[in-house]
PDB file of N, CA and C in Angstrom:
ATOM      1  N   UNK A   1      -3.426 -20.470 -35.049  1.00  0.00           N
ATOM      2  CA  UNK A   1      -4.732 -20.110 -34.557  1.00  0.00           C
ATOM      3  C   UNK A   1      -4.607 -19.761 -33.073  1.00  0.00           C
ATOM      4  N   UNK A   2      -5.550 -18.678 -32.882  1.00  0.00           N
ATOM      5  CA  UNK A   2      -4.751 -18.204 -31.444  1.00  0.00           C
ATOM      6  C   UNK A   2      -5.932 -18.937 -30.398  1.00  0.00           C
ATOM      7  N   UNK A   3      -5.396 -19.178 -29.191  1.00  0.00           N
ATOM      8  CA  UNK A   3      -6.636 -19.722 -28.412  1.00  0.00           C
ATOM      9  C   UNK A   3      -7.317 -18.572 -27.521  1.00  0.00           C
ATOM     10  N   UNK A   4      -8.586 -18.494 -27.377  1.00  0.00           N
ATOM     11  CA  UNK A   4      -9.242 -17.555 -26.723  1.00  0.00           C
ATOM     12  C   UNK A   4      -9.310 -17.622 -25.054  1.00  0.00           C
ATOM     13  N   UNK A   5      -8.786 -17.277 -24.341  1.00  0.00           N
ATOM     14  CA  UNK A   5      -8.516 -17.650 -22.791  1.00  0.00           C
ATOM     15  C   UNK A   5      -9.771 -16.559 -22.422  1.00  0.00           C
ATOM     16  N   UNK A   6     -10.675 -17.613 -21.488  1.00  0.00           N
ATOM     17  CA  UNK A   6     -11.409 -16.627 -20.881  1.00  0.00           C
ATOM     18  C   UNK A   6     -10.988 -15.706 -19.488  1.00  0.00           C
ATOM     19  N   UNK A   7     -11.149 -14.386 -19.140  1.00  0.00           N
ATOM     20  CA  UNK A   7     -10.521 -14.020 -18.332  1.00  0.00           C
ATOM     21  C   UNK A   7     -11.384 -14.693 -17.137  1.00  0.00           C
ATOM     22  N   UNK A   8     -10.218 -13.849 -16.048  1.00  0.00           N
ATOM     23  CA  UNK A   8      -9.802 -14.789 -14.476  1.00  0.00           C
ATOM     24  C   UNK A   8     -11.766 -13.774 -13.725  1.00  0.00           C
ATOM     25  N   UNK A   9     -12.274 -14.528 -13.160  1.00  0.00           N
ATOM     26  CA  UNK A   9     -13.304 -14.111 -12.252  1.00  0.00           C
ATOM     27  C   UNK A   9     -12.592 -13.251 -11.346  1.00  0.00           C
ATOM     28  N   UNK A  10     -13.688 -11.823 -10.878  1.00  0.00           N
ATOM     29  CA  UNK A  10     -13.110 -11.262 -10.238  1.00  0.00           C
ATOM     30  C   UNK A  10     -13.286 -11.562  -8.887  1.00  0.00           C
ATOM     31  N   UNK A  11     -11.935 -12.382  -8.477  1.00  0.00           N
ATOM     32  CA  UNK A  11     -12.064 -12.850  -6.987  1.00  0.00           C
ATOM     33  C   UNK A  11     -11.891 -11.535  -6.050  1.00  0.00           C
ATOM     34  N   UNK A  12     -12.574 -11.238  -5.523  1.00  0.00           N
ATOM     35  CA  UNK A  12     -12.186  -9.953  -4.489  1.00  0.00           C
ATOM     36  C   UNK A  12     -11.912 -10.219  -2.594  1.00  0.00           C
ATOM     37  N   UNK A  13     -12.351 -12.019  -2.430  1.00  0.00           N
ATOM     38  CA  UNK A  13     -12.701 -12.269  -0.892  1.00  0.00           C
ATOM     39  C   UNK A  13     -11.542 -12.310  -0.056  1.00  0.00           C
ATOM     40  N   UNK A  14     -10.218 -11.829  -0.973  1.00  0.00           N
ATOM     41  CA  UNK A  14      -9.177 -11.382  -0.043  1.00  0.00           C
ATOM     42  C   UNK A  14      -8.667  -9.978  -0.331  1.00  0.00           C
ATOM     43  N   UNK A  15      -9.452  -9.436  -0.795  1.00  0.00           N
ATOM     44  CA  UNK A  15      -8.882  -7.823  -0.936  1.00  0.00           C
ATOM     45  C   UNK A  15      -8.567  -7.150   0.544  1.00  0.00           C
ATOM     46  N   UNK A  16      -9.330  -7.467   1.369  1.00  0.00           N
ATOM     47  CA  UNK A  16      -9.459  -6.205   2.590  1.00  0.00           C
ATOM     48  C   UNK A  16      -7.806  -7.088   3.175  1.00  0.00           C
ATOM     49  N   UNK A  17      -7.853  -8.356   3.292  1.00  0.00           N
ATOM     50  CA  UNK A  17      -6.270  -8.960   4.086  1.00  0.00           C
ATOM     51  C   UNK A  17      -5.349  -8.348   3.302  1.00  0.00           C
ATOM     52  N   UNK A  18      -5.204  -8.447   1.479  1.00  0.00           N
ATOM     53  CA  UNK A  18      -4.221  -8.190   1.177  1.00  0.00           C
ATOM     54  C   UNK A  18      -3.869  -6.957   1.460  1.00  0.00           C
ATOM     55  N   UNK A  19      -4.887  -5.661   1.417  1.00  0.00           N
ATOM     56  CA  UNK A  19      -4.711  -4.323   1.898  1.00  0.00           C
ATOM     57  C   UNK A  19      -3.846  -4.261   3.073  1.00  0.00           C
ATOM     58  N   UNK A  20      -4.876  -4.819   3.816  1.00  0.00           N
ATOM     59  CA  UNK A  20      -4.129  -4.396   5.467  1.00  0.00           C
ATOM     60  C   UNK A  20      -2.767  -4.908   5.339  1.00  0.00           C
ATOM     61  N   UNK A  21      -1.935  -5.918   4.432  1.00  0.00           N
ATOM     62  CA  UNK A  21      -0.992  -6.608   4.940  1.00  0.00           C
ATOM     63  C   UNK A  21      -0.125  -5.360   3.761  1.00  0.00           C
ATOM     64  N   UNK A  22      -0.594  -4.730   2.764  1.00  0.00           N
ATOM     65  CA  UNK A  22      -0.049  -3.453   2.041  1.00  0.00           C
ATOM     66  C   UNK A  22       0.479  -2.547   2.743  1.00  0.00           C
ATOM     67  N   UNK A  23      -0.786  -2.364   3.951  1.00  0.00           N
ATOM     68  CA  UNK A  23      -0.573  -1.251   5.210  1.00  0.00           C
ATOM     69  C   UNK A  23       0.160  -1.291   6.251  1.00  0.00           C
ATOM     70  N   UNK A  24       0.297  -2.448   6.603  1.00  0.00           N
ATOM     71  CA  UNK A  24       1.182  -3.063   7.452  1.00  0.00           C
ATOM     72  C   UNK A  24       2.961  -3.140   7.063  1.00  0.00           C
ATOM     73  N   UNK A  25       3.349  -3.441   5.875  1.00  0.00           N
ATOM     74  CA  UNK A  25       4.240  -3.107   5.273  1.00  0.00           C
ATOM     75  C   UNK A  25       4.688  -1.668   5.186  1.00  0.00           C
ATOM     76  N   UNK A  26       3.717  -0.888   4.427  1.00  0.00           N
ATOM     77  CA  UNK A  26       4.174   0.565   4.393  1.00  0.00           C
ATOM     78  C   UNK A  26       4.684   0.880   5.711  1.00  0.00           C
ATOM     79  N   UNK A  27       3.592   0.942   6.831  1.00  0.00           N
ATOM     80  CA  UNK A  27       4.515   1.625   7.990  1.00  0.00           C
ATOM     81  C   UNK A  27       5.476   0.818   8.543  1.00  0.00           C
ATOM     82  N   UNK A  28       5.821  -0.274   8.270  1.00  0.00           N
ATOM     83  CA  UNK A  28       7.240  -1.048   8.552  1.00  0.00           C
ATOM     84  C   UNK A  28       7.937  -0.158   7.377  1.00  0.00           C
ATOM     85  N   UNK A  29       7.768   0.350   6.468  1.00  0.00           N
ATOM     86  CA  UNK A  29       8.731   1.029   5.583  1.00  0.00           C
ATOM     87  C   UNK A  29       9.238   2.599   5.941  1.00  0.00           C
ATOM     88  N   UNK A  30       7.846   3.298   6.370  1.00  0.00           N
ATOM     89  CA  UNK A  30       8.252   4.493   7.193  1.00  0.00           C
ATOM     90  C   UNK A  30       9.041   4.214   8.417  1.00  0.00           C
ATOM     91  N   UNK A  31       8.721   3.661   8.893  1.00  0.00           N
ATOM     92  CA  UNK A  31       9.573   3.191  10.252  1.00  0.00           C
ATOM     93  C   UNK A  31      11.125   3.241   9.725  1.00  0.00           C
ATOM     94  N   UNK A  32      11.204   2.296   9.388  1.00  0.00           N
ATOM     95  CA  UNK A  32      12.946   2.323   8.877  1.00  0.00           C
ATOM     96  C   UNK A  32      13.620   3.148   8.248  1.00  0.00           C
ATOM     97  N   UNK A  33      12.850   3.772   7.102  1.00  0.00           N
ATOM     98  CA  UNK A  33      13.363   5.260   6.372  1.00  0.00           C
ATOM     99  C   UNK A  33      13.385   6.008   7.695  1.00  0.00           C
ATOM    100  N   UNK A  34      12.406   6.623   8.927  1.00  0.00           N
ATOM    101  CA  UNK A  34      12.479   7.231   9.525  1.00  0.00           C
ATOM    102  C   UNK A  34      13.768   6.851  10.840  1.00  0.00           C
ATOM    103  N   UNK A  35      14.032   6.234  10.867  1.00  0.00           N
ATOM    104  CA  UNK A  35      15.324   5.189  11.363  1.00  0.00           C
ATOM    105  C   UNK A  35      16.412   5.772  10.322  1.00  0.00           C
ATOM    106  N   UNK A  36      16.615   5.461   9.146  1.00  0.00           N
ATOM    107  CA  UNK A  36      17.484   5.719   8.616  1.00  0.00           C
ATOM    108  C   UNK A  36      17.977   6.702   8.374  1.00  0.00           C
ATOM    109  N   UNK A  37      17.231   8.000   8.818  1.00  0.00           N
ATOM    110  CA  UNK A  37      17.308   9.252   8.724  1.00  0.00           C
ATOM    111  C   UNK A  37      18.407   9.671   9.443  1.00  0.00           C
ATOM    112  N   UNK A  38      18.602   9.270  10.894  1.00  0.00           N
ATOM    113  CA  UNK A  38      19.179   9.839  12.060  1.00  0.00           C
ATOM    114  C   UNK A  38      21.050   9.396  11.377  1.00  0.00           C
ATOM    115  N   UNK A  39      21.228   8.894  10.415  1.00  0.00           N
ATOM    116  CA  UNK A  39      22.593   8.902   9.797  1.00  0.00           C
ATOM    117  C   UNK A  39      22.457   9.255   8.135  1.00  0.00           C
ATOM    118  N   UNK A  40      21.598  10.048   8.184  1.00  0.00           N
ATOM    119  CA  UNK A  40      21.735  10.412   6.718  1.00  0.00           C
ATOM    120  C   UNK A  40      21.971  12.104   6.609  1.00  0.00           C
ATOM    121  N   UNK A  41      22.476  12.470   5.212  1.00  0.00           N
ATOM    122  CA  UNK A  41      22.918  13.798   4.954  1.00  0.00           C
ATOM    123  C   UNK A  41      21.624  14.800   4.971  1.00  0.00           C
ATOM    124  N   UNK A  42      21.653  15.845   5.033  1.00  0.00           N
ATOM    125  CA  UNK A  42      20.672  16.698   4.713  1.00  0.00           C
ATOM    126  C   UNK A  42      19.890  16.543   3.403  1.00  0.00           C
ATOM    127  N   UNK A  43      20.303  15.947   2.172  1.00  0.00           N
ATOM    128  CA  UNK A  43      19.965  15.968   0.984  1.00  0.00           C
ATOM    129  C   UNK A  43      19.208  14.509   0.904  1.00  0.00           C
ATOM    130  N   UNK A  44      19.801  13.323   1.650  1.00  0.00           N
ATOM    131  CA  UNK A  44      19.455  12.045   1.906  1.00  0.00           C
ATOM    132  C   UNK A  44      18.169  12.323   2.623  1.00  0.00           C
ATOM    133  N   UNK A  45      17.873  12.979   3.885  1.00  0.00           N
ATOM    134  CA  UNK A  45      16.996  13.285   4.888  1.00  0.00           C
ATOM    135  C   UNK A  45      15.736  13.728   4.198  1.00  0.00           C
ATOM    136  N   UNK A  46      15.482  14.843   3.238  1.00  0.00           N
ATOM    137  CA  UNK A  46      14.874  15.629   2.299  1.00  0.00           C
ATOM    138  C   UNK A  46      14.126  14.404   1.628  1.00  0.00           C
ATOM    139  N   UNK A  47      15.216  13.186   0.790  1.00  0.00           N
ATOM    140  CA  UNK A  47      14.514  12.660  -0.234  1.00  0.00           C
ATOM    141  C   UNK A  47      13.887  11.811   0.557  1.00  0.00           C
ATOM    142  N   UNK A  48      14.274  11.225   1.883  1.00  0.00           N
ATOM    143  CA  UNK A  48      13.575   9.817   2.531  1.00  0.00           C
ATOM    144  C   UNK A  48      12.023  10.794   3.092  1.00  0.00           C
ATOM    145  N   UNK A  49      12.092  11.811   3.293  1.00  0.00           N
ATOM    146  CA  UNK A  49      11.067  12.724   4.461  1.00  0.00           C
ATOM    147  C   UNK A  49       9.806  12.441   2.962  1.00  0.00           C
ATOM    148  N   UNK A  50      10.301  12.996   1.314  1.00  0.00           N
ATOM    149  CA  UNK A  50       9.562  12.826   0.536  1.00  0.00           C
ATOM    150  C   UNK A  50       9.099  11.790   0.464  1.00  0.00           C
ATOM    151  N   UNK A  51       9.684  10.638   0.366  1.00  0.00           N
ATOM    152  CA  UNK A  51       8.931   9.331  -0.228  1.00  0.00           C
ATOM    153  C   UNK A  51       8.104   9.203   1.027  1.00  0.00           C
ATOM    154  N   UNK A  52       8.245   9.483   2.131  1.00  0.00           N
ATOM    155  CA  UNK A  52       7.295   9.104   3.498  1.00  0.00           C
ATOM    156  C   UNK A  52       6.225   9.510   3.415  1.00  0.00           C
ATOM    157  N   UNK A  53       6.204  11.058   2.746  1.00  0.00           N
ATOM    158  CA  UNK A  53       5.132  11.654   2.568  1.00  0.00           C
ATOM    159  C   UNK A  53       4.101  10.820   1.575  1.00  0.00           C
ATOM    160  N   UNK A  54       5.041  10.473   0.420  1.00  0.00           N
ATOM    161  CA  UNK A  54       3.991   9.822  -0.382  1.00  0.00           C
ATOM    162  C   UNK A  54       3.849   8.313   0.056  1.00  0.00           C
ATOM    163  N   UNK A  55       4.428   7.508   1.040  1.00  0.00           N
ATOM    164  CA  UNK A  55       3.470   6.715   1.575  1.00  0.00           C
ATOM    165  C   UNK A  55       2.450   7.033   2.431  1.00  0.00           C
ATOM    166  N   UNK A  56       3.099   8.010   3.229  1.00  0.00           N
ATOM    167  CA  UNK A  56       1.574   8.609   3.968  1.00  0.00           C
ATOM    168  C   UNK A  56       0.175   8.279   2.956  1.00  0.00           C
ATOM    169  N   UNK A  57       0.534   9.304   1.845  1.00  0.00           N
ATOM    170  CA  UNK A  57      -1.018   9.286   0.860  1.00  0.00           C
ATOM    171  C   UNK A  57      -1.210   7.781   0.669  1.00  0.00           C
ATOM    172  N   UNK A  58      -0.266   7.078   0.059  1.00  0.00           N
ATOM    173  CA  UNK A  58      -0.821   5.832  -0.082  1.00  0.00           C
ATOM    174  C   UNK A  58      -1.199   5.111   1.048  1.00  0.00           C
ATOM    175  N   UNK A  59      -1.172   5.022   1.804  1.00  0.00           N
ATOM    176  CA  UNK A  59      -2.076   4.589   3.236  1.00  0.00           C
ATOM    177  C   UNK A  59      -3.272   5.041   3.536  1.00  0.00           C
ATOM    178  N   UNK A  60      -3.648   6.621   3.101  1.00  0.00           N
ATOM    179  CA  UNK A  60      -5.190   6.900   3.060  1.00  0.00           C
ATOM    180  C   UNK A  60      -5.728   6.424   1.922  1.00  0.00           C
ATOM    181  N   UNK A  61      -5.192   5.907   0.659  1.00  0.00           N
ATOM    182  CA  UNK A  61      -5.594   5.577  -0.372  1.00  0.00           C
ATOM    183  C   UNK A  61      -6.197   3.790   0.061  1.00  0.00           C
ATOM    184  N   UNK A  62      -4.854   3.032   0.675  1.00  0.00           N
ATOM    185  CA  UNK A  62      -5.510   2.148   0.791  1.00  0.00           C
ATOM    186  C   UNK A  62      -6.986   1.954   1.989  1.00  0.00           C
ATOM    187  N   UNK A  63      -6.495   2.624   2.993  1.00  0.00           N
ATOM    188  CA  UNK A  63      -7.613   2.749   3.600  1.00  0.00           C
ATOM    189  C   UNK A  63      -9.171   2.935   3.573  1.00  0.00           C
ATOM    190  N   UNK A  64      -9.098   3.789   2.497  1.00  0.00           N
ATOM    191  CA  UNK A  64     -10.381   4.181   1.618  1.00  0.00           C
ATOM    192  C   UNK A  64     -10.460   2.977   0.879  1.00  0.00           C
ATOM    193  N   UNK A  65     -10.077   2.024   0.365  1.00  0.00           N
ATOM    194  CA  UNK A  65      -9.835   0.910  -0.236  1.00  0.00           C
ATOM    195  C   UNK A  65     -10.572   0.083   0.269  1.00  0.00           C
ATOM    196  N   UNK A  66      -9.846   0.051   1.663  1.00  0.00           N
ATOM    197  CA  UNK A  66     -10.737  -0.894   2.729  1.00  0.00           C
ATOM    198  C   UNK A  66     -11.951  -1.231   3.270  1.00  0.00           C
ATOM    199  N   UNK A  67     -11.534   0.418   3.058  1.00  0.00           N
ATOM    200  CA  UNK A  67     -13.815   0.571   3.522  1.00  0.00           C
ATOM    201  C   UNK A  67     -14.485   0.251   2.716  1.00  0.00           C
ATOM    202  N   UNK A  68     -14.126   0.354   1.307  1.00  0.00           N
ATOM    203  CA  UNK A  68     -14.924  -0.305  -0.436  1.00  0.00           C
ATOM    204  C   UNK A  68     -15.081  -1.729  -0.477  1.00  0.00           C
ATOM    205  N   UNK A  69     -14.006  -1.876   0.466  1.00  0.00           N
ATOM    206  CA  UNK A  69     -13.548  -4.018   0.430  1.00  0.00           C
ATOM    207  C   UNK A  69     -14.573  -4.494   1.283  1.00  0.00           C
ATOM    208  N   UNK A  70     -14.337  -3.669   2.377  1.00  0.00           N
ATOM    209  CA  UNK A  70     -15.434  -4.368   3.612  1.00  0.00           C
ATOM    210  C   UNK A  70     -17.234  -4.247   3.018  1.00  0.00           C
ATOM    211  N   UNK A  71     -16.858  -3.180   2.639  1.00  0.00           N
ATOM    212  CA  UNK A  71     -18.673  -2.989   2.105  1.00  0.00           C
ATOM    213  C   UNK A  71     -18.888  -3.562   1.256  1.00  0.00           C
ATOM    214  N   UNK A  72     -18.070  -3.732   0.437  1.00  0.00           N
ATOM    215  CA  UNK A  72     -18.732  -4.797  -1.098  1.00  0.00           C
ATOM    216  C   UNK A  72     -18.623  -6.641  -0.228  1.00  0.00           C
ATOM    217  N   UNK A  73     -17.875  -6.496   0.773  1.00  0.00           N
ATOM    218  CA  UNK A  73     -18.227  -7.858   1.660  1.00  0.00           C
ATOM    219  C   UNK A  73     -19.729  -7.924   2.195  1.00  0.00           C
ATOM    220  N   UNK A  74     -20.296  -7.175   2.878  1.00  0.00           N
ATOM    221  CA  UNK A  74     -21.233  -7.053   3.984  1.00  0.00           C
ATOM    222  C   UNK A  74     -22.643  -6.900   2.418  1.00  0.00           C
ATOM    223  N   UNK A  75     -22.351  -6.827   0.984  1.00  0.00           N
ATOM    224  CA  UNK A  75     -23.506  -7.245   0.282  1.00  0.00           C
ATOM    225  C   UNK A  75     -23.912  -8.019   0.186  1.00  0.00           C
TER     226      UNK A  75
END
């Protein structure tokens, strides 16, 4: 007999910290790819420049995030 688990409440009153500390990470991650660049090959350089790019987006993503976090706070 299976047991019925009720799901978890949606706690949200640390969303906006965990974000920022998401954001805070990423550009510690660009940072170092962009660091790591200055000894990498042309083909190495290309793929690190890509993934930067797509943290870029994910940083406006979370950002926009933030502003949803803070406002669903201030209800």
């Amino acid at each position: 007999m299976a047991k019925h688990q009720k799901p978890n409440r949606d706690d949200r009153s640390d969303n906006v910290e965990k974000l920022q500390a998401m954001v805070q990470n990423t550009l510690e991650n660009i940072e170092a790819a962009e660091e790591t660049m200055a000894f990498s090959s042309e083909e190495e350089k290309a793929k690190i420049q890509s993934k930067n790019d797509r943290r870029k987006q994910a940083l406006e993503g979370f950002r926009e995030e933030i502003k949803d976090e803070a406002a669903h706070r201030e209800q």
